[in-house]
PDB file of N, CA and C in Angstrom:
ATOM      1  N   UNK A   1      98.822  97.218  75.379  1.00  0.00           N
ATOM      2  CA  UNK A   1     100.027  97.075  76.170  1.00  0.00           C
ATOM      3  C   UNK A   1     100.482  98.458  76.626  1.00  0.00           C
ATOM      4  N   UNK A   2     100.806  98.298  78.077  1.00  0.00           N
ATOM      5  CA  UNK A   2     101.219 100.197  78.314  1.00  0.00           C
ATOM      6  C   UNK A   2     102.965  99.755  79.184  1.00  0.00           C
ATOM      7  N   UNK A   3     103.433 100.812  79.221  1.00  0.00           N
ATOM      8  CA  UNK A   3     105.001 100.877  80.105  1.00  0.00           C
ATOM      9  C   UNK A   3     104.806 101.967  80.873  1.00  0.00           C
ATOM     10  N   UNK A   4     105.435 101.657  82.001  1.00  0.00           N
ATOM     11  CA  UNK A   4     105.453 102.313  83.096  1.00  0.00           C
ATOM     12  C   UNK A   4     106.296 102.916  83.626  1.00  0.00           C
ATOM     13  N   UNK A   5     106.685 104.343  84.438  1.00  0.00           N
ATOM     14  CA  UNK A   5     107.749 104.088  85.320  1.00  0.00           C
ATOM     15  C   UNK A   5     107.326 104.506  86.739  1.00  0.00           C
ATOM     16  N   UNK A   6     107.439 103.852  87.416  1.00  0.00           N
ATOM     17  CA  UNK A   6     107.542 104.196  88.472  1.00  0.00           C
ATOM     18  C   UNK A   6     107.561 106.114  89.215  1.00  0.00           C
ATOM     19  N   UNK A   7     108.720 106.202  88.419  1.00  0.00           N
ATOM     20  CA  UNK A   7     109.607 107.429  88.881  1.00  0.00           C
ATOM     21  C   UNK A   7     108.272 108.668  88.796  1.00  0.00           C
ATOM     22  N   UNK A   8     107.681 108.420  87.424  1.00  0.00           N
ATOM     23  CA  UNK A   8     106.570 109.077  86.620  1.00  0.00           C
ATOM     24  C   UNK A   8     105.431 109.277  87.109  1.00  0.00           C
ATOM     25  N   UNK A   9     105.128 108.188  88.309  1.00  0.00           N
ATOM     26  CA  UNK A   9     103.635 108.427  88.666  1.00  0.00           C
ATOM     27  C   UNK A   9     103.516 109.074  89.711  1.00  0.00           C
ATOM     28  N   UNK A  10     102.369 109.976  89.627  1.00  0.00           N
ATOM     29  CA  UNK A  10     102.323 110.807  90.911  1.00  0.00           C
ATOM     30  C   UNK A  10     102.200 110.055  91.956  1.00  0.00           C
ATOM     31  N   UNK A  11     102.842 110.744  93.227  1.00  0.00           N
ATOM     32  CA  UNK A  11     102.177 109.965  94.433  1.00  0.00           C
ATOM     33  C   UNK A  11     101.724 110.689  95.388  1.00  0.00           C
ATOM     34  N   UNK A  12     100.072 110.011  95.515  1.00  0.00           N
ATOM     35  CA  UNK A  12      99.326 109.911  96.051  1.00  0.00           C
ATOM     36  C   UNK A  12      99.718 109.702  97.765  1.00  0.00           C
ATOM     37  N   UNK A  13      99.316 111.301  98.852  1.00  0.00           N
ATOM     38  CA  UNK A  13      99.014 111.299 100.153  1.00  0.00           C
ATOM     39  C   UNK A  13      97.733 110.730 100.534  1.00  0.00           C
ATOM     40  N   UNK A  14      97.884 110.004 101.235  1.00  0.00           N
ATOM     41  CA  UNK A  14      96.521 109.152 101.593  1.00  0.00           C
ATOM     42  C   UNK A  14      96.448 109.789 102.857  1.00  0.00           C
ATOM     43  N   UNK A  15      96.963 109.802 103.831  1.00  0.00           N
ATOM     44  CA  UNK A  15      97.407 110.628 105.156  1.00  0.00           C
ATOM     45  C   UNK A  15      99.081 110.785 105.699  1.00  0.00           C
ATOM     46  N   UNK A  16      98.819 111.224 106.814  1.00  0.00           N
ATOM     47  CA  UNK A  16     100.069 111.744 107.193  1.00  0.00           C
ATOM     48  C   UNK A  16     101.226 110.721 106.868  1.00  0.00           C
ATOM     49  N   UNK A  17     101.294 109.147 107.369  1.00  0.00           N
ATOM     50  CA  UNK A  17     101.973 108.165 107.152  1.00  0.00           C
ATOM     51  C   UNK A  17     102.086 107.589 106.415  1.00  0.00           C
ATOM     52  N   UNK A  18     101.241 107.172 105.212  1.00  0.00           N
ATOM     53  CA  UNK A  18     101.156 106.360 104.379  1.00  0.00           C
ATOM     54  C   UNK A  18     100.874 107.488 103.038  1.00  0.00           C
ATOM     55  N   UNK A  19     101.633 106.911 101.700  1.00  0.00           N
ATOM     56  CA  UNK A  19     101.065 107.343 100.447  1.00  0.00           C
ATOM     57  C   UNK A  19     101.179 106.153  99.841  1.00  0.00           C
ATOM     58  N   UNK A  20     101.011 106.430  98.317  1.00  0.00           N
ATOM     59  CA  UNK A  20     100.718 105.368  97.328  1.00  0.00           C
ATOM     60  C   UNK A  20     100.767 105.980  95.792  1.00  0.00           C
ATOM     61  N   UNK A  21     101.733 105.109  95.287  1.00  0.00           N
ATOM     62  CA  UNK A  21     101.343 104.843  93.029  1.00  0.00           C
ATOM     63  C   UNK A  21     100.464 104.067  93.168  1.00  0.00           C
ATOM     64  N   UNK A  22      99.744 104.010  91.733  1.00  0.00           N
ATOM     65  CA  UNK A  22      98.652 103.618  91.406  1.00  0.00           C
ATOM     66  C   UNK A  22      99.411 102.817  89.914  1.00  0.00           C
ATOM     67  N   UNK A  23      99.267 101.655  89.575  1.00  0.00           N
ATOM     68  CA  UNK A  23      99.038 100.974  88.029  1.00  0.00           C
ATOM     69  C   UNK A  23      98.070 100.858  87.964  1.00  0.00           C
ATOM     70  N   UNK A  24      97.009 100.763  87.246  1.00  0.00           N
ATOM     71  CA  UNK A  24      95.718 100.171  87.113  1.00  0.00           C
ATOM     72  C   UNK A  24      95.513  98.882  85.649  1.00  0.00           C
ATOM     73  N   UNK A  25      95.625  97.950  85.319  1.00  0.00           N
ATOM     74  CA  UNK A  25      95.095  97.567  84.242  1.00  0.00           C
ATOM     75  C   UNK A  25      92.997  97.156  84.467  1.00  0.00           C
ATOM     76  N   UNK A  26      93.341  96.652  83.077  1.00  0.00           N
ATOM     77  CA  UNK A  26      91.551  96.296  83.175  1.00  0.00           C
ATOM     78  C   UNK A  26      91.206  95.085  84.347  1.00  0.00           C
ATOM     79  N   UNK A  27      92.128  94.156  85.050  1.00  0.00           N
ATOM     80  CA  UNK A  27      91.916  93.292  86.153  1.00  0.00           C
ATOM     81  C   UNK A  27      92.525  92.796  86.802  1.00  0.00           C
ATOM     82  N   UNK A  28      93.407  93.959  87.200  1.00  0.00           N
ATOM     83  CA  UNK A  28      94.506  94.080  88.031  1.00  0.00           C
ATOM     84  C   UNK A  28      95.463  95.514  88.566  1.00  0.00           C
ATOM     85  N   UNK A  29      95.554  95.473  89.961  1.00  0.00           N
ATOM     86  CA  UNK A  29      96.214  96.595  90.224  1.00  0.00           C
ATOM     87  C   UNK A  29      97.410  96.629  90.584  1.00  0.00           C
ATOM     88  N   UNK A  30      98.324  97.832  90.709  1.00  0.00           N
ATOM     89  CA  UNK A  30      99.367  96.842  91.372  1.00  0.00           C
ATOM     90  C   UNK A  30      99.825  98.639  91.991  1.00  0.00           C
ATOM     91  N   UNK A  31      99.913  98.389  93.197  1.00  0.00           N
ATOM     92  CA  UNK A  31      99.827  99.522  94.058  1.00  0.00           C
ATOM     93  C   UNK A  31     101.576  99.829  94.591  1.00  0.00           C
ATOM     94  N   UNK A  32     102.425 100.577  94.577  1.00  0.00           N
ATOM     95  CA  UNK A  32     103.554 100.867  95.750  1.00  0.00           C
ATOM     96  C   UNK A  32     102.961 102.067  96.877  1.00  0.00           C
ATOM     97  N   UNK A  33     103.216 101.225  97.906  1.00  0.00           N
ATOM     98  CA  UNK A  33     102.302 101.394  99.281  1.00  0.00           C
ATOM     99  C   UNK A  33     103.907 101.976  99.861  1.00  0.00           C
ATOM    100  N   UNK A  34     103.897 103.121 100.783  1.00  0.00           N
ATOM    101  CA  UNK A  34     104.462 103.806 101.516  1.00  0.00           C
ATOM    102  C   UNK A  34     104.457 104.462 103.070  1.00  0.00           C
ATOM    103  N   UNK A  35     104.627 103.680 103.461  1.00  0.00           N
ATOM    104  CA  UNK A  35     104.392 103.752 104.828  1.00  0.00           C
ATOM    105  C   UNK A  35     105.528 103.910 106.140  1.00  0.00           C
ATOM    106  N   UNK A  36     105.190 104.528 106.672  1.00  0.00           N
ATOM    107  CA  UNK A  36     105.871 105.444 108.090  1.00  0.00           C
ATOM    108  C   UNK A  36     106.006 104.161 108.815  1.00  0.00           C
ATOM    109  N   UNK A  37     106.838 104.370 109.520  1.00  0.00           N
ATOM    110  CA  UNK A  37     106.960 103.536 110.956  1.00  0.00           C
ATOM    111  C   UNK A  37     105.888 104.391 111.689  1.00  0.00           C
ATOM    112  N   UNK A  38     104.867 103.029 112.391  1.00  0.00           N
ATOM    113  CA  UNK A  38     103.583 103.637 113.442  1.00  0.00           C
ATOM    114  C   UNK A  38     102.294 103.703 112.225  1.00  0.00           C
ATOM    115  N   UNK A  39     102.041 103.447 111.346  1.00  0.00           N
ATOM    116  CA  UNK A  39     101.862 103.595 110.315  1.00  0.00           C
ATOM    117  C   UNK A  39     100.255 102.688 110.711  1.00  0.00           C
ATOM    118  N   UNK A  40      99.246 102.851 110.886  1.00  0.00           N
ATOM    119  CA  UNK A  40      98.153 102.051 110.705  1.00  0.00           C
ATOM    120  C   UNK A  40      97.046 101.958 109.876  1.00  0.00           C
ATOM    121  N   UNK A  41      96.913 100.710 109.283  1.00  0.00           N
ATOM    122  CA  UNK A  41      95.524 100.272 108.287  1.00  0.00           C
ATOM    123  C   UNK A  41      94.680  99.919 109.280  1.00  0.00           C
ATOM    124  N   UNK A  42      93.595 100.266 109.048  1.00  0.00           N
ATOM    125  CA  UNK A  42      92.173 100.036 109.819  1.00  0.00           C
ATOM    126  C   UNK A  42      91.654  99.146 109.357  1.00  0.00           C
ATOM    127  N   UNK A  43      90.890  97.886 110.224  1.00  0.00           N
ATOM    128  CA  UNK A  43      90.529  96.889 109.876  1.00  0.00           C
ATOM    129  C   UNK A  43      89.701  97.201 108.674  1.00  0.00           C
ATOM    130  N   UNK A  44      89.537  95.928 107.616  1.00  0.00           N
ATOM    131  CA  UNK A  44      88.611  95.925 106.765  1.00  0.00           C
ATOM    132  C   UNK A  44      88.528  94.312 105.940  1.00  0.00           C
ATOM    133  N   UNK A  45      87.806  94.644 104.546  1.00  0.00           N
ATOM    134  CA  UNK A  45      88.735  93.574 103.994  1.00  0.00           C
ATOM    135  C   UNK A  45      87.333  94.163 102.426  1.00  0.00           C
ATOM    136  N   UNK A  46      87.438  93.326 101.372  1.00  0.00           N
ATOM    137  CA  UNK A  46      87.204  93.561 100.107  1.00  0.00           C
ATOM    138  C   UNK A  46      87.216  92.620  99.421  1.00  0.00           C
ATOM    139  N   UNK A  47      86.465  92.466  98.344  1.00  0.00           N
ATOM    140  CA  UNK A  47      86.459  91.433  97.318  1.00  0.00           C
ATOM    141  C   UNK A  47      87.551  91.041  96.325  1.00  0.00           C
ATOM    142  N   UNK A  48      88.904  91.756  96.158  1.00  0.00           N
ATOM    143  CA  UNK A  48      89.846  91.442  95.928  1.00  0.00           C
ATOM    144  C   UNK A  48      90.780  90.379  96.284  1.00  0.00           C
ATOM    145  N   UNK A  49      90.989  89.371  95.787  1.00  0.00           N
ATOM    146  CA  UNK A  49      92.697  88.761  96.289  1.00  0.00           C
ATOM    147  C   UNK A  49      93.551  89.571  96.596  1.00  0.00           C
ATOM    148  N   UNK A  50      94.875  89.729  97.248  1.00  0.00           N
ATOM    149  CA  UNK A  50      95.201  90.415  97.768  1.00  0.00           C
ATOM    150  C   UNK A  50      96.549  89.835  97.573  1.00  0.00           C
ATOM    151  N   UNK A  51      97.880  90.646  97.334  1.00  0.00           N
ATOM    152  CA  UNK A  51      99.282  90.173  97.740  1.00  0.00           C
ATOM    153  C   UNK A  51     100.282  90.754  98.052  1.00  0.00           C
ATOM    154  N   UNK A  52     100.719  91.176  99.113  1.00  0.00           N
ATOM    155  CA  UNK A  52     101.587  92.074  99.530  1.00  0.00           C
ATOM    156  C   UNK A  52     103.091  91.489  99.490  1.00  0.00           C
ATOM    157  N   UNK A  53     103.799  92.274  98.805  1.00  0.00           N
ATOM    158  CA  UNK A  53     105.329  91.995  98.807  1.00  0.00           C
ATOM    159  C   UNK A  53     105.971  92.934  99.737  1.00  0.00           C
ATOM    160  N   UNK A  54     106.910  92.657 100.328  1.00  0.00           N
ATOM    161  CA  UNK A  54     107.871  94.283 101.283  1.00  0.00           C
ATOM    162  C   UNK A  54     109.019  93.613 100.442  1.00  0.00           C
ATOM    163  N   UNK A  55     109.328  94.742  99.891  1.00  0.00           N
ATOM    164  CA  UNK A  55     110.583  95.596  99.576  1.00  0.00           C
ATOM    165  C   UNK A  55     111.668  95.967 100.153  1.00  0.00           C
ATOM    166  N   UNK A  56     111.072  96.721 101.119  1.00  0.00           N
ATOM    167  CA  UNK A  56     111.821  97.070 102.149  1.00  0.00           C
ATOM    168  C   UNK A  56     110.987  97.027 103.582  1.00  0.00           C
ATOM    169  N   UNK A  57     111.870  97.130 105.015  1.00  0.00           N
ATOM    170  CA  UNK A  57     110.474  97.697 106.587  1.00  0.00           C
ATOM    171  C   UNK A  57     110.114  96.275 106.637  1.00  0.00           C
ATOM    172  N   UNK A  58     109.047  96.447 107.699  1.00  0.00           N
ATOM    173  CA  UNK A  58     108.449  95.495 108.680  1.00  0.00           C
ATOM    174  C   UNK A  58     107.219  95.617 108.383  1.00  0.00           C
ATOM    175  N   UNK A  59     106.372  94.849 108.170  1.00  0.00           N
ATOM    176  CA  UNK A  59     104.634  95.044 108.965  1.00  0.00           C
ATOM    177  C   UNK A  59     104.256  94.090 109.435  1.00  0.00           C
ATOM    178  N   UNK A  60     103.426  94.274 110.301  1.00  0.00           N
ATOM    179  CA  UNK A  60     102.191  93.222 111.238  1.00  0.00           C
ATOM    180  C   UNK A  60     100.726  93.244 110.882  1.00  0.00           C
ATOM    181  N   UNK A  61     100.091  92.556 110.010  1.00  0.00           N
ATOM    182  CA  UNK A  61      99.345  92.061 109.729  1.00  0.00           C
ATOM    183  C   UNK A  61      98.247  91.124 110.844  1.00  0.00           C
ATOM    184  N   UNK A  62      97.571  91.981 111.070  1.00  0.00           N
ATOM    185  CA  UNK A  62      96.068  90.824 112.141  1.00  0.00           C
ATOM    186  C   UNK A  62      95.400  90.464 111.218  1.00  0.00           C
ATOM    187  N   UNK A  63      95.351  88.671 111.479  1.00  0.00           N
ATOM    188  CA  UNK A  63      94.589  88.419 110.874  1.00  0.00           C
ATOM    189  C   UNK A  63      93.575  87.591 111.284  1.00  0.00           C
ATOM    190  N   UNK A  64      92.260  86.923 110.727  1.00  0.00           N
ATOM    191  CA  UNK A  64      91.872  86.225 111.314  1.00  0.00           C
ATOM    192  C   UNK A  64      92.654  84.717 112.457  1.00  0.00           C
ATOM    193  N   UNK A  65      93.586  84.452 111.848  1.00  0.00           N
ATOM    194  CA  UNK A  65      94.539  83.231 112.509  1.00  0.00           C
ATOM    195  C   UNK A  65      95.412  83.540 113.480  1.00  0.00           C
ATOM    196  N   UNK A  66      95.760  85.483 113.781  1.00  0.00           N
ATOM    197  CA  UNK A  66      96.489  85.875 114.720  1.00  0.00           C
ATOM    198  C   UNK A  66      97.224  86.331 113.692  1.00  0.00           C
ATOM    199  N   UNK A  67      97.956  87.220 114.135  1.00  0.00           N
ATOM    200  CA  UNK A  67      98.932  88.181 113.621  1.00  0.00           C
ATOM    201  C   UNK A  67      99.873  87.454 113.032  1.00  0.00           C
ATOM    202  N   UNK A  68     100.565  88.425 112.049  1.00  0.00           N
ATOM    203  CA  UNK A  68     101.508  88.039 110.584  1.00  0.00           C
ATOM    204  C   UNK A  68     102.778  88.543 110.614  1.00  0.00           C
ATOM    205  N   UNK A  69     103.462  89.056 110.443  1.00  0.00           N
ATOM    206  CA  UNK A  69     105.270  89.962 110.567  1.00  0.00           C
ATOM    207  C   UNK A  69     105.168  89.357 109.036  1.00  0.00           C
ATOM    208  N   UNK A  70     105.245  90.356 108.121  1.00  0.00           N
ATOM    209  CA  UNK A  70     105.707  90.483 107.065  1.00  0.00           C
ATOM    210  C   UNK A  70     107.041  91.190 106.682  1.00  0.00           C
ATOM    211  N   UNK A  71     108.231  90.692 106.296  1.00  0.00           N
ATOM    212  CA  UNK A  71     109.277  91.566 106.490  1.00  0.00           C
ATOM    213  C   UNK A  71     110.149  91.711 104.659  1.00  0.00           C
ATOM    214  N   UNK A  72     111.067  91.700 104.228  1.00  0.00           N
ATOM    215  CA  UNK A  72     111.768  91.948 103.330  1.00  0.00           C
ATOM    216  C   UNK A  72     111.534  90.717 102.459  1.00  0.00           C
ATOM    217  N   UNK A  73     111.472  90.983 101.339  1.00  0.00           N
ATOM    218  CA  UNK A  73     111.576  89.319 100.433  1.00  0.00           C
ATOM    219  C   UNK A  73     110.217  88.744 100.476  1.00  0.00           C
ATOM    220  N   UNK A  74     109.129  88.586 101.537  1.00  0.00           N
ATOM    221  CA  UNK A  74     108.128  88.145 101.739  1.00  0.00           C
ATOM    222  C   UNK A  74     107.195  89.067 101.303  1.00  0.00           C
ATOM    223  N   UNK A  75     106.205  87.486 100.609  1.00  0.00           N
ATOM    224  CA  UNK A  75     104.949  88.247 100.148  1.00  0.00           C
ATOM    225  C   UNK A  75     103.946  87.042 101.072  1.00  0.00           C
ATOM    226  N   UNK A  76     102.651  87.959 101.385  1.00  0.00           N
ATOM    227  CA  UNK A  76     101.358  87.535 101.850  1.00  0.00           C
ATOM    228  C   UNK A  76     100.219  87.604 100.695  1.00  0.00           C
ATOM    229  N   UNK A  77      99.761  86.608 100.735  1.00  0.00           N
ATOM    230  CA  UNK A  77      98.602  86.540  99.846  1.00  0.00           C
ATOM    231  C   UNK A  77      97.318  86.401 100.744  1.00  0.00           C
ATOM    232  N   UNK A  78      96.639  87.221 101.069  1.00  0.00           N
ATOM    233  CA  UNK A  78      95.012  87.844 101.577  1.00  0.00           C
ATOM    234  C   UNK A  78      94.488  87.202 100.386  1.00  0.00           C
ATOM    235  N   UNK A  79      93.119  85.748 100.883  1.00  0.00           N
ATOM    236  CA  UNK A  79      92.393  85.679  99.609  1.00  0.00           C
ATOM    237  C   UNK A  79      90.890  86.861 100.230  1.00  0.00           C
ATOM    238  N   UNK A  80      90.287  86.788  98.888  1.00  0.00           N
ATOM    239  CA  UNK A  80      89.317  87.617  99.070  1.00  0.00           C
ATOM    240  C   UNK A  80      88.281  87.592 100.324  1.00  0.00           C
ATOM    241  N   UNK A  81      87.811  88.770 100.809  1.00  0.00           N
ATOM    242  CA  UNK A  81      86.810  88.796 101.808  1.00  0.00           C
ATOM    243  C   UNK A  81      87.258  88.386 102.758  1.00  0.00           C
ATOM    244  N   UNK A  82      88.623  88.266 103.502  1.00  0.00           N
ATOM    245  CA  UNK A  82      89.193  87.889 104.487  1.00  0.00           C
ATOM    246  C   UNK A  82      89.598  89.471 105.654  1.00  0.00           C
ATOM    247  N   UNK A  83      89.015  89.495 106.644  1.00  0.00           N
ATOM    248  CA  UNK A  83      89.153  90.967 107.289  1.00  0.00           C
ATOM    249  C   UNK A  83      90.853  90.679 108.013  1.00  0.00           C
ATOM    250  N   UNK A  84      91.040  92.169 107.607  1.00  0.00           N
ATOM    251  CA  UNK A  84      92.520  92.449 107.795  1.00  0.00           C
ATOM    252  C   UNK A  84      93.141  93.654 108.128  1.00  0.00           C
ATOM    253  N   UNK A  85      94.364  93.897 109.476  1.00  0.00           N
ATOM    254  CA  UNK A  85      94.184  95.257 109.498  1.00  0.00           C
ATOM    255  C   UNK A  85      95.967  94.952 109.065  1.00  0.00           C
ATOM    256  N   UNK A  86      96.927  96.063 109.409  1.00  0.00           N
ATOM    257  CA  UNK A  86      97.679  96.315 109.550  1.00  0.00           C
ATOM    258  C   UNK A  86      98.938  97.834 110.137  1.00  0.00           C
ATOM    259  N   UNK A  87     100.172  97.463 110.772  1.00  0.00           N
ATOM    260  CA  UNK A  87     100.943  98.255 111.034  1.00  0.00           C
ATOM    261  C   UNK A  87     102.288  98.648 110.599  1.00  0.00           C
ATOM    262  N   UNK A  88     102.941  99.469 110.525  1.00  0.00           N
ATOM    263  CA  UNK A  88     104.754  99.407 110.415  1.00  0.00           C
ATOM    264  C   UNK A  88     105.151  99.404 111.217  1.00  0.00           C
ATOM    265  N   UNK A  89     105.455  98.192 111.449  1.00  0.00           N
ATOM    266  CA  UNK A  89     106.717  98.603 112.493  1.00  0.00           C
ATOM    267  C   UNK A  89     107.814  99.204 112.043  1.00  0.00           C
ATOM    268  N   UNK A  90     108.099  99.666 111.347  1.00  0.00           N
ATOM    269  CA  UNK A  90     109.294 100.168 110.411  1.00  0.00           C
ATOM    270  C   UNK A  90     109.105 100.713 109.292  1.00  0.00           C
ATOM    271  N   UNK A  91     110.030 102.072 108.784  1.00  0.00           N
ATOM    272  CA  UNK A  91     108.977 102.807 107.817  1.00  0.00           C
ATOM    273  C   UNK A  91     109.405 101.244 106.676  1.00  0.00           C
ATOM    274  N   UNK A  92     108.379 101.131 105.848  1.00  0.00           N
ATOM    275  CA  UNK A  92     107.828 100.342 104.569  1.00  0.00           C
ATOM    276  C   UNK A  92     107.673 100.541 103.962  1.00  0.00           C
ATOM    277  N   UNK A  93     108.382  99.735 102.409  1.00  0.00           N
ATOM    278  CA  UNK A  93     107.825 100.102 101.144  1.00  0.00           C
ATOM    279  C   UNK A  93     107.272  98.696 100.725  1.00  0.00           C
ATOM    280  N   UNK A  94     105.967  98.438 100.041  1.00  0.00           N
ATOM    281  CA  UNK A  94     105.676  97.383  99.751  1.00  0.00           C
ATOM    282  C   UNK A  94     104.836  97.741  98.609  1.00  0.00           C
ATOM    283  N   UNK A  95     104.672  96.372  97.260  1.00  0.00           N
ATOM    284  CA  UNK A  95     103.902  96.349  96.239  1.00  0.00           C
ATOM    285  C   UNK A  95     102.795  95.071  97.024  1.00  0.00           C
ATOM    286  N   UNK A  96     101.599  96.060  96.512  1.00  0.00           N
ATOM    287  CA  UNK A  96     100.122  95.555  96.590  1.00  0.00           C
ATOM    288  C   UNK A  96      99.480  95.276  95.373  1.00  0.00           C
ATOM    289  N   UNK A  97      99.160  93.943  94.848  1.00  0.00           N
ATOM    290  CA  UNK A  97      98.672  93.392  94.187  1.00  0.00           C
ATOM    291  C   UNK A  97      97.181  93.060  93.922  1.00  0.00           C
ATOM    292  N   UNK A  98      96.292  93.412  93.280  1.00  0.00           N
ATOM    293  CA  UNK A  98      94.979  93.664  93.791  1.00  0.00           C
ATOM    294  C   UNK A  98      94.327  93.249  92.419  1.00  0.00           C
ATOM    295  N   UNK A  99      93.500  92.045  92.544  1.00  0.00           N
ATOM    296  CA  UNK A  99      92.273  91.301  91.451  1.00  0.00           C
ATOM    297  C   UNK A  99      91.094  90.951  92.283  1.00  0.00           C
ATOM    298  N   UNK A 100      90.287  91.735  91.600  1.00  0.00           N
ATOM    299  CA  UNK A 100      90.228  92.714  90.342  1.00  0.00           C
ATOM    300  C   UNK A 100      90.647  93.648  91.116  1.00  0.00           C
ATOM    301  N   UNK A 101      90.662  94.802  90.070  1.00  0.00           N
ATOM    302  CA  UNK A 101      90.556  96.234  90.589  1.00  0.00           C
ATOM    303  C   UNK A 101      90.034  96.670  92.022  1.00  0.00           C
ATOM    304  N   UNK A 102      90.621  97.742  92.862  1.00  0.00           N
ATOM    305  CA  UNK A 102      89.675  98.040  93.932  1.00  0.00           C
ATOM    306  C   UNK A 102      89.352  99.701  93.621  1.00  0.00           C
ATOM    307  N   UNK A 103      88.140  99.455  93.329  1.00  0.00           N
ATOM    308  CA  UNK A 103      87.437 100.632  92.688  1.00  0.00           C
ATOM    309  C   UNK A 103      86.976 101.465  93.893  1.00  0.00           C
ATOM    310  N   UNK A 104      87.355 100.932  95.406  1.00  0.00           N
ATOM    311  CA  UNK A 104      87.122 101.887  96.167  1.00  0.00           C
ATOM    312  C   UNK A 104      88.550 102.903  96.488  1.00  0.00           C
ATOM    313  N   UNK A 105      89.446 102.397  95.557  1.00  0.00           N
ATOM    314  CA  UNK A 105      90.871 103.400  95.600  1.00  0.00           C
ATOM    315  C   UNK A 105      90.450 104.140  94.461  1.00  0.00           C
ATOM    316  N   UNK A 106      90.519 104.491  93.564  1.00  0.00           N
ATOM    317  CA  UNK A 106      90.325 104.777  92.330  1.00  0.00           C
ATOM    318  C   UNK A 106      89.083 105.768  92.742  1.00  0.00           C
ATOM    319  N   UNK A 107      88.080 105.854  93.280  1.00  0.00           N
ATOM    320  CA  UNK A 107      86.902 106.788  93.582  1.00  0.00           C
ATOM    321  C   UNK A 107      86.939 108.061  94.956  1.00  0.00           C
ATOM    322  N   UNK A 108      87.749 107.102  95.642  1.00  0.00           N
ATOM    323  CA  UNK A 108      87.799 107.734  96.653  1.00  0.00           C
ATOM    324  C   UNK A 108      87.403 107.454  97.839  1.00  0.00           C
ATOM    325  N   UNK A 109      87.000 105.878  97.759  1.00  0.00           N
ATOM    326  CA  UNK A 109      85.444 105.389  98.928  1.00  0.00           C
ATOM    327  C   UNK A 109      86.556 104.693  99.657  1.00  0.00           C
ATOM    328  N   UNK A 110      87.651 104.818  99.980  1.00  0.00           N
ATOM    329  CA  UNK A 110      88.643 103.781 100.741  1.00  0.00           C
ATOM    330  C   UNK A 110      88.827 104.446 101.953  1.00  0.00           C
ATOM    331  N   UNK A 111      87.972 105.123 102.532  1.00  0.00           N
ATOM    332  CA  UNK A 111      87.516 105.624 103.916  1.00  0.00           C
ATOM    333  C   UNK A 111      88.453 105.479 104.870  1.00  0.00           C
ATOM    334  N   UNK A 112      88.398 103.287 105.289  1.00  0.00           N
ATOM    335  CA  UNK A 112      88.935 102.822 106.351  1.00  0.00           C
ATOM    336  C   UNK A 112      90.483 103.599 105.927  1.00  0.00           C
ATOM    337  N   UNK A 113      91.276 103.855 105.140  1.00  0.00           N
ATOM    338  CA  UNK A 113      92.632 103.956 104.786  1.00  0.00           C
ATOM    339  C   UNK A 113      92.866 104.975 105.450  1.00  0.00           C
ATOM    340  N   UNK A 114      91.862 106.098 105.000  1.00  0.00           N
ATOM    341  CA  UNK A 114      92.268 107.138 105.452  1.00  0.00           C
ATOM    342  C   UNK A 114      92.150 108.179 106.620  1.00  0.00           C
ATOM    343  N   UNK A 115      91.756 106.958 107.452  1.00  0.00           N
ATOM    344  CA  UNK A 115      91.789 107.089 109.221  1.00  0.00           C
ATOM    345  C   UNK A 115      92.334 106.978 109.844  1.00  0.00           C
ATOM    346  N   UNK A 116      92.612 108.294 110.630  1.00  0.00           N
ATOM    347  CA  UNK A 116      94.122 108.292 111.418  1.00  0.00           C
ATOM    348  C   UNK A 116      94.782 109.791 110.743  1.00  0.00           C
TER     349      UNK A 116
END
């Protein structure tokens, strides 16, 4: 069993717009995602389930079915292997939920993220 704070964890510049905390357990992640207004994710997608909560801000989500507006209070659940990009329309704070692990954050191999 571990405790956390928030306040405590470094955060991680991914690029100019976006950073990120990291939780990690053994099969599950749970990410606070930070993002700029103008803010873009590059298409992709991963073997993870996926669940985005906003906190706070706007995003737009493309998805296969046509675009998403994710806003305050709302969470999206991405099941796995589903390609997905996203934007802010508004700077954003959101928790990312991630099973299993995405071991391409954790290594460094999360490429698409850090384009732009």
């Amino acid at each position: 069993m571990s405790l956390y704070n928030w306040d405590e964890i470094p955060e991680e510049r991914v690029k100019a717009k976006l950073s990120r905390k990291l939780i990690v357990g053994k099969r599950v992640m749970l990410a606070q995602i930070f993002l700029k207004k103008g803010c873009v994710v590059a298409t992709h997608k991963h073997t993870s389930e996926q669940m985005t909560f906003v906190l706070d801000g706007l995003l737009e989500l493309k998805l296969p079915n046509g675009p998403v507006r994710v806003g305050r209070g709302q969470v999206l659940v991405i099941p796995s292997n589903i390609e997905h990009s996203a934007v802010a329309l508004e700077d954003t704070l959101d928790l990312d939920i991630f099973s299993p692990v995405r071991e391409d954050w954790l290594t460094g191999q999360d490429h698409y993220l850090r384009k732009g």
